[in-house]
PDB file of N, CA and C in Angstrom:
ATOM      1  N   UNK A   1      66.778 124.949  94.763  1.00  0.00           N
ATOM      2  CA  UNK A   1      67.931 124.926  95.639  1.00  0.00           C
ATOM      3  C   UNK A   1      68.143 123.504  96.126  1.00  0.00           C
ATOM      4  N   UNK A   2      69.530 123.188  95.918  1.00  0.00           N
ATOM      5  CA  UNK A   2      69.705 121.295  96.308  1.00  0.00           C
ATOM      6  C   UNK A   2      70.430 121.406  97.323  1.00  0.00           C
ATOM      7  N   UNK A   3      70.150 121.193  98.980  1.00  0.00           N
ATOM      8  CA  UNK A   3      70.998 120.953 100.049  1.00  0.00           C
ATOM      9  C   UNK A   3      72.055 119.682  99.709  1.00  0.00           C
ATOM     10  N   UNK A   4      73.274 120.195  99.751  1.00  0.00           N
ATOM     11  CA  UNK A   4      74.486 118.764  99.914  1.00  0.00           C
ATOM     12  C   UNK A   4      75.267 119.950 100.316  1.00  0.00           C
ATOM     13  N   UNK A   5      75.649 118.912 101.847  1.00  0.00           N
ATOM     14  CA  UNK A   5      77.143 119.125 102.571  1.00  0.00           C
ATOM     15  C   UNK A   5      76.579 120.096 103.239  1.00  0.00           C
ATOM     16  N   UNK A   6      75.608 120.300 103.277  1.00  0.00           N
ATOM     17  CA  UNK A   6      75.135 121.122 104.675  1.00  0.00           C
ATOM     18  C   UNK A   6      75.432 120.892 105.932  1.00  0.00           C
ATOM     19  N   UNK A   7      75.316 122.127 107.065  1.00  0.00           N
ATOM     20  CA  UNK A   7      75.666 121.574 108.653  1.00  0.00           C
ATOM     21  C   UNK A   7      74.480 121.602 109.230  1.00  0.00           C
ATOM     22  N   UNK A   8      73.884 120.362 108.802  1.00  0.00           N
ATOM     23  CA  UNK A   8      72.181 120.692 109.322  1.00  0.00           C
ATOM     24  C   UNK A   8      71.999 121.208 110.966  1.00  0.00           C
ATOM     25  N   UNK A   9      73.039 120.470 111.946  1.00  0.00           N
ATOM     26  CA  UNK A   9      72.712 120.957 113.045  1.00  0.00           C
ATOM     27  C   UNK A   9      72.789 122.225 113.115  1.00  0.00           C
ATOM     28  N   UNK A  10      73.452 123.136 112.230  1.00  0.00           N
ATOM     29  CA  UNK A  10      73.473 124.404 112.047  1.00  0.00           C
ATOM     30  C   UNK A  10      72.012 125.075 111.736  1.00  0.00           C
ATOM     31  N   UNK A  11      71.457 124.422 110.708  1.00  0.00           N
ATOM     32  CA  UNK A  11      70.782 124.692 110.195  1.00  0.00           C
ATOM     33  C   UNK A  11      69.647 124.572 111.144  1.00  0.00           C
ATOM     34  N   UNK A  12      69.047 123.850 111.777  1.00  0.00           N
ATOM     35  CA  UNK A  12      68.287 123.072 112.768  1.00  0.00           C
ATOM     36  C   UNK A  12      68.590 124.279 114.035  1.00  0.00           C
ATOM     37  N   UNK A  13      69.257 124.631 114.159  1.00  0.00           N
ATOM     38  CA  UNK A  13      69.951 125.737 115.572  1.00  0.00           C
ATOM     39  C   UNK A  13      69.259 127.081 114.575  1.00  0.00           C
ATOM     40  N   UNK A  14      69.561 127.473 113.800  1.00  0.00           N
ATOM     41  CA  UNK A  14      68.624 128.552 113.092  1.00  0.00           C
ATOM     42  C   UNK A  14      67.437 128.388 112.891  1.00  0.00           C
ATOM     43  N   UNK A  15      66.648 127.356 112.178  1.00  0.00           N
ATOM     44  CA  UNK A  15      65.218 127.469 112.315  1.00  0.00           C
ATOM     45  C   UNK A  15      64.626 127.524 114.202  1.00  0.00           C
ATOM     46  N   UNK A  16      65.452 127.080 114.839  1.00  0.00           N
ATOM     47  CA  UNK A  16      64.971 127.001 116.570  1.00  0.00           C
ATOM     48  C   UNK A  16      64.586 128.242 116.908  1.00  0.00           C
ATOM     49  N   UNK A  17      66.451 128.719 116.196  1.00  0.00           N
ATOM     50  CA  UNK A  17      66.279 130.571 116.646  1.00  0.00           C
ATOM     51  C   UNK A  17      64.763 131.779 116.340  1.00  0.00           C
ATOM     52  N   UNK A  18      64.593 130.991 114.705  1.00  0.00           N
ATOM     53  CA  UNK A  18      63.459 131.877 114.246  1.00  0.00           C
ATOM     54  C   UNK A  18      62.172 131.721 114.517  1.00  0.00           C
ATOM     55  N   UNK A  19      61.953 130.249 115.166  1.00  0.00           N
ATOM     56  CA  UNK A  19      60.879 129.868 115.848  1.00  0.00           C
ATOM     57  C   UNK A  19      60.548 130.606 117.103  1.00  0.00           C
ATOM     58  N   UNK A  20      61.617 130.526 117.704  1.00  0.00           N
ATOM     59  CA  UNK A  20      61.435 131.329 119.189  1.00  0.00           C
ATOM     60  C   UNK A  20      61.159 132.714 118.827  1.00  0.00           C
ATOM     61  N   UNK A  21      61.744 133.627 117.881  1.00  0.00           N
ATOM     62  CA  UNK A  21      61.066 134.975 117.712  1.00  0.00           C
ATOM     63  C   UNK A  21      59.626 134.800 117.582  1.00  0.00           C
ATOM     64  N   UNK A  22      58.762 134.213 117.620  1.00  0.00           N
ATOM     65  CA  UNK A  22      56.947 134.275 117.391  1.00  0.00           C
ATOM     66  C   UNK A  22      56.375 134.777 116.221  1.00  0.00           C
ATOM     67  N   UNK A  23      57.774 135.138 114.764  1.00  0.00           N
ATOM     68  CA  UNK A  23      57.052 135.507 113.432  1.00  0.00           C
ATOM     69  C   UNK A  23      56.069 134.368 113.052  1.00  0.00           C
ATOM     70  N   UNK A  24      56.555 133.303 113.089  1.00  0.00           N
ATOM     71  CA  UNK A  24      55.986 132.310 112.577  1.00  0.00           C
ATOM     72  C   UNK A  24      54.374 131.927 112.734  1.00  0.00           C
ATOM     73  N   UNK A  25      54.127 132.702 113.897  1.00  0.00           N
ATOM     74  CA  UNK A  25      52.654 132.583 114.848  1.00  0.00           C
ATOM     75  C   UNK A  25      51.655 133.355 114.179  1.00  0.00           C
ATOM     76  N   UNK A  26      51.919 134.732 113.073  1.00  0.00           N
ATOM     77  CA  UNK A  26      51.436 135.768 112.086  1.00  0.00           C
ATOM     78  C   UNK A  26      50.763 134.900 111.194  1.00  0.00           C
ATOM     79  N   UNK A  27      49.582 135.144 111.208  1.00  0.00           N
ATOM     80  CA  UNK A  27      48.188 134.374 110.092  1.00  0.00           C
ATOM     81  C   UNK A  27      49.168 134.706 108.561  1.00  0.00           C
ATOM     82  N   UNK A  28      49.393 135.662 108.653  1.00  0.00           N
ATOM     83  CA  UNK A  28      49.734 136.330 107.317  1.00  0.00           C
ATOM     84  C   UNK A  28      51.181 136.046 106.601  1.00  0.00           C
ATOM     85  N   UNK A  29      52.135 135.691 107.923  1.00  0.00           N
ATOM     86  CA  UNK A  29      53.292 135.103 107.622  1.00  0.00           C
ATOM     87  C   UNK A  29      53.077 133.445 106.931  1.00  0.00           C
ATOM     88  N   UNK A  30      52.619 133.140 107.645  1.00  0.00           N
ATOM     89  CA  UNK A  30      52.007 131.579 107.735  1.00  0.00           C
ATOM     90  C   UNK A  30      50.965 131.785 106.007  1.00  0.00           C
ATOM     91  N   UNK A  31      50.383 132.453 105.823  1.00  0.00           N
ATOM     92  CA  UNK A  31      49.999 132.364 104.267  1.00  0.00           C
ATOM     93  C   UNK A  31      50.791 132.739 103.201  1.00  0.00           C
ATOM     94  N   UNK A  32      52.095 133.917 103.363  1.00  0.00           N
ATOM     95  CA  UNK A  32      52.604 133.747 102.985  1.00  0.00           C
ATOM     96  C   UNK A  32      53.440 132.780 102.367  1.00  0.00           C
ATOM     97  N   UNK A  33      54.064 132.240 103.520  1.00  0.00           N
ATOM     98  CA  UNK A  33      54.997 130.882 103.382  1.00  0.00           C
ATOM     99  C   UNK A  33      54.356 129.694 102.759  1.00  0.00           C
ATOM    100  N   UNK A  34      53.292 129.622 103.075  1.00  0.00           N
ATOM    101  CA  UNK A  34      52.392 128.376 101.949  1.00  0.00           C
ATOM    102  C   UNK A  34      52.475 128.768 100.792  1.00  0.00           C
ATOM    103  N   UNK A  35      52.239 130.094 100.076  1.00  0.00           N
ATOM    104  CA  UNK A  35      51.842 130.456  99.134  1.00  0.00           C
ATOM    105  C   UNK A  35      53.251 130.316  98.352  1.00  0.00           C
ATOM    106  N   UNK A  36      54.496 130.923  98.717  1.00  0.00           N
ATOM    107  CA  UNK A  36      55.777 130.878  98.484  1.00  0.00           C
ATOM    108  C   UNK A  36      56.303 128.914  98.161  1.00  0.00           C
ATOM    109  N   UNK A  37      55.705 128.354  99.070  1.00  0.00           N
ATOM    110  CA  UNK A  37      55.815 126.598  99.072  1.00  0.00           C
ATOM    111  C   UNK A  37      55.083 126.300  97.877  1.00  0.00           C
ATOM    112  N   UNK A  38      53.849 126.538  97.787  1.00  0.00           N
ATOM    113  CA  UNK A  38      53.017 126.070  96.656  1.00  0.00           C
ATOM    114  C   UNK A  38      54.075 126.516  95.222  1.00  0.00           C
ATOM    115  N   UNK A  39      54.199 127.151  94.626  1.00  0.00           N
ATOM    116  CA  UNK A  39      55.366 128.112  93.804  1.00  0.00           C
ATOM    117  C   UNK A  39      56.254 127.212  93.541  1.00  0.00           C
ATOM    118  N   UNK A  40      56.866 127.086  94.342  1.00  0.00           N
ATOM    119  CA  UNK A  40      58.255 126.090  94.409  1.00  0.00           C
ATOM    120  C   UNK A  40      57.704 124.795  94.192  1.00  0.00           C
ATOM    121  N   UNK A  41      56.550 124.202  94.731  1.00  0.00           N
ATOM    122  CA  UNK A  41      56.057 122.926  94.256  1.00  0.00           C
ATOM    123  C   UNK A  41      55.696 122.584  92.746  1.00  0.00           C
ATOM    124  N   UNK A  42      54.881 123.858  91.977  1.00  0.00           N
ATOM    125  CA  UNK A  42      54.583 123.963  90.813  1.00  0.00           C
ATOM    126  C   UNK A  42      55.756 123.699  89.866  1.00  0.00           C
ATOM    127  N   UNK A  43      56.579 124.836  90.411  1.00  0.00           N
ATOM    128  CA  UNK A  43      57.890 125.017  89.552  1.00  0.00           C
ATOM    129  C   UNK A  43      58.693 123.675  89.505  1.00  0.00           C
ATOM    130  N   UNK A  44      58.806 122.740  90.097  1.00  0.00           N
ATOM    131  CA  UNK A  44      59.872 121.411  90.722  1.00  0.00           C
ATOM    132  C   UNK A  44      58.559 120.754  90.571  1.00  0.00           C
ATOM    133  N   UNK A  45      57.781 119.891  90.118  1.00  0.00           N
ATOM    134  CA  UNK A  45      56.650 119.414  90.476  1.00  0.00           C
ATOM    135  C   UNK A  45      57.280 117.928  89.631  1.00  0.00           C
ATOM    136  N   UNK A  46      58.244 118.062  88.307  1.00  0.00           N
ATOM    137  CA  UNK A  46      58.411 117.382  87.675  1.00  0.00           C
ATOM    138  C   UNK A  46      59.620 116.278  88.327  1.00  0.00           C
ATOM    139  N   UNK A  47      60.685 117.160  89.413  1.00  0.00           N
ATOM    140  CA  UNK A  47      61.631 116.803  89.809  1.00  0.00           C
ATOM    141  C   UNK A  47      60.941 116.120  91.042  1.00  0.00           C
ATOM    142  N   UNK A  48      59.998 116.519  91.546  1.00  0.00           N
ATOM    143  CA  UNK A  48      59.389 115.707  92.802  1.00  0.00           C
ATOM    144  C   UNK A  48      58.994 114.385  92.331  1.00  0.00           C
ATOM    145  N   UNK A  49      58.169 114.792  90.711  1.00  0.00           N
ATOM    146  CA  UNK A  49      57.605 113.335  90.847  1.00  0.00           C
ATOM    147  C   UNK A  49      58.877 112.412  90.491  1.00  0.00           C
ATOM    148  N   UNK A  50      60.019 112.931  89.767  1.00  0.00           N
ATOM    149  CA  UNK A  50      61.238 111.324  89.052  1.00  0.00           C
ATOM    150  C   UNK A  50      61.801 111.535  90.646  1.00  0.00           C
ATOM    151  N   UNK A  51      61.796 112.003  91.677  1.00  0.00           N
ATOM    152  CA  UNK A  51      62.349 111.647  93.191  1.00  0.00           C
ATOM    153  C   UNK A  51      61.347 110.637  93.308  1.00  0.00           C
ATOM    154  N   UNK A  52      60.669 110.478  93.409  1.00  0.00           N
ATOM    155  CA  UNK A  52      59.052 109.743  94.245  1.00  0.00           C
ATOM    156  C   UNK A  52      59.335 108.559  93.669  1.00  0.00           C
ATOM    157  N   UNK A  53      59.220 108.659  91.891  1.00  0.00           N
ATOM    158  CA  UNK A  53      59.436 107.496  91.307  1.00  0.00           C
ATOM    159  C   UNK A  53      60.325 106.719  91.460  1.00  0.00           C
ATOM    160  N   UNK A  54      61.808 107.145  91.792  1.00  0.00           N
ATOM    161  CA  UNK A  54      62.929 106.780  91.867  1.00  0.00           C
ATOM    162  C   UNK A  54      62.823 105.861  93.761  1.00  0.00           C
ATOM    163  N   UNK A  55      62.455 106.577  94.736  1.00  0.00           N
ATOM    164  CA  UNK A  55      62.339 106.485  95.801  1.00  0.00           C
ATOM    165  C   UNK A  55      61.294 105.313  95.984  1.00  0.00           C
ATOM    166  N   UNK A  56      60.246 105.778  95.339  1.00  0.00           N
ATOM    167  CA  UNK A  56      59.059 104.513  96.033  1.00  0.00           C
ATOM    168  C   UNK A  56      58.683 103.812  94.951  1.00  0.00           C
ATOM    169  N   UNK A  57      59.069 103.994  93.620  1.00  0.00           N
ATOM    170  CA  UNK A  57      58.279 103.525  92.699  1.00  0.00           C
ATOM    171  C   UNK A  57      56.863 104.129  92.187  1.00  0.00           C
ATOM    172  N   UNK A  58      56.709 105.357  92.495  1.00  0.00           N
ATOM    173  CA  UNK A  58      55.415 105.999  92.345  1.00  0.00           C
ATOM    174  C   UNK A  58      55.562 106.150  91.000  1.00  0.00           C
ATOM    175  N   UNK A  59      54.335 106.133  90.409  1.00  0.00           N
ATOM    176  CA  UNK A  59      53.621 106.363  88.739  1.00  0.00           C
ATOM    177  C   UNK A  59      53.586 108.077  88.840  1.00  0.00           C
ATOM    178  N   UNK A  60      53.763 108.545  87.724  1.00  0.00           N
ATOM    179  CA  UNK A  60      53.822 109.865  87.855  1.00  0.00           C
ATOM    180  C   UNK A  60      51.841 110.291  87.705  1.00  0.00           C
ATOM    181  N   UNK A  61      51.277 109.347  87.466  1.00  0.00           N
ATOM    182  CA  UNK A  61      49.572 109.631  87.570  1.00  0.00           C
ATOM    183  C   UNK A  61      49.358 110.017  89.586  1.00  0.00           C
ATOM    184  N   UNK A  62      49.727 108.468  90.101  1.00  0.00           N
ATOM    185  CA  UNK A  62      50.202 108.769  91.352  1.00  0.00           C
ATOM    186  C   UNK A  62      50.544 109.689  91.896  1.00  0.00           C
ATOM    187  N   UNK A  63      51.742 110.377  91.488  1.00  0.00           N
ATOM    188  CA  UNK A  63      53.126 111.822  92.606  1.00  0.00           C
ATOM    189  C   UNK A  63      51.668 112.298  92.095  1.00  0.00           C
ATOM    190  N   UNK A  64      50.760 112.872  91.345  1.00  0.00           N
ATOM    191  CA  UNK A  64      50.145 113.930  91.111  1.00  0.00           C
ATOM    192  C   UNK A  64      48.982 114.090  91.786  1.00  0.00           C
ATOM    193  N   UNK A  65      48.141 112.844  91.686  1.00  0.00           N
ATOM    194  CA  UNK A  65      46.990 112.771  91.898  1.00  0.00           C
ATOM    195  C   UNK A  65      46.779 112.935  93.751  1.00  0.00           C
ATOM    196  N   UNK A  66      48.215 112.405  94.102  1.00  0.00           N
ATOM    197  CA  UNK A  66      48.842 112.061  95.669  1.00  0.00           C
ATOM    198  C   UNK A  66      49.268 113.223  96.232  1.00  0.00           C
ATOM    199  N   UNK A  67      50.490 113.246  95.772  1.00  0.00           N
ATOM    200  CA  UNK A  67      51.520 114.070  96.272  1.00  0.00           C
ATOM    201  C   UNK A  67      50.904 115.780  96.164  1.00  0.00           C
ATOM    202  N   UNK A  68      51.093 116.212  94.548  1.00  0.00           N
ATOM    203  CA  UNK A  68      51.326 117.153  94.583  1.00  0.00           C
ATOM    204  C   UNK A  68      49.720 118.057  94.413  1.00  0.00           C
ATOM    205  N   UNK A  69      49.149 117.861  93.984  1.00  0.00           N
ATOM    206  CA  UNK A  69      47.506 118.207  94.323  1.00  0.00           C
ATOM    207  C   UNK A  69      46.687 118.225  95.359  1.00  0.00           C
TER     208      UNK A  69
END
């Protein structure tokens, strides 16, 4: 999923909202959501590293050994 033209303050006003409900505070929610992150990192791992490279100049031995491991 690629954010452009988003209303982040929108967006930013919703994560506040879902923070204040206390799901987020659940051991199990909270492993979930890593586990769901990790996934998405695997899957995009290639697009992270030509961002990194593009951005900092990182070696893709680097994004890996760094970043995404």
């Amino acid at each position: 999923m690629i954010l452009l033209n988003l209303d982040y303050k929108n967006l930013l006003d919703k994560q506040r909202k879902y923070f204040l409900t206390g799901k987020t505070k659940d051991v199990e929610f909270r492993i979930k959501s890593l586990k769901a992150l990790q996934q998405i990192i695997i899957r995009r791992n290639q697009e992270i590293a030509e961002a990194l490279r593009k951005d900092f100049g990182k070696s893709e031995f680097e994004t890996f050994s760094n970043e995404i491991m």
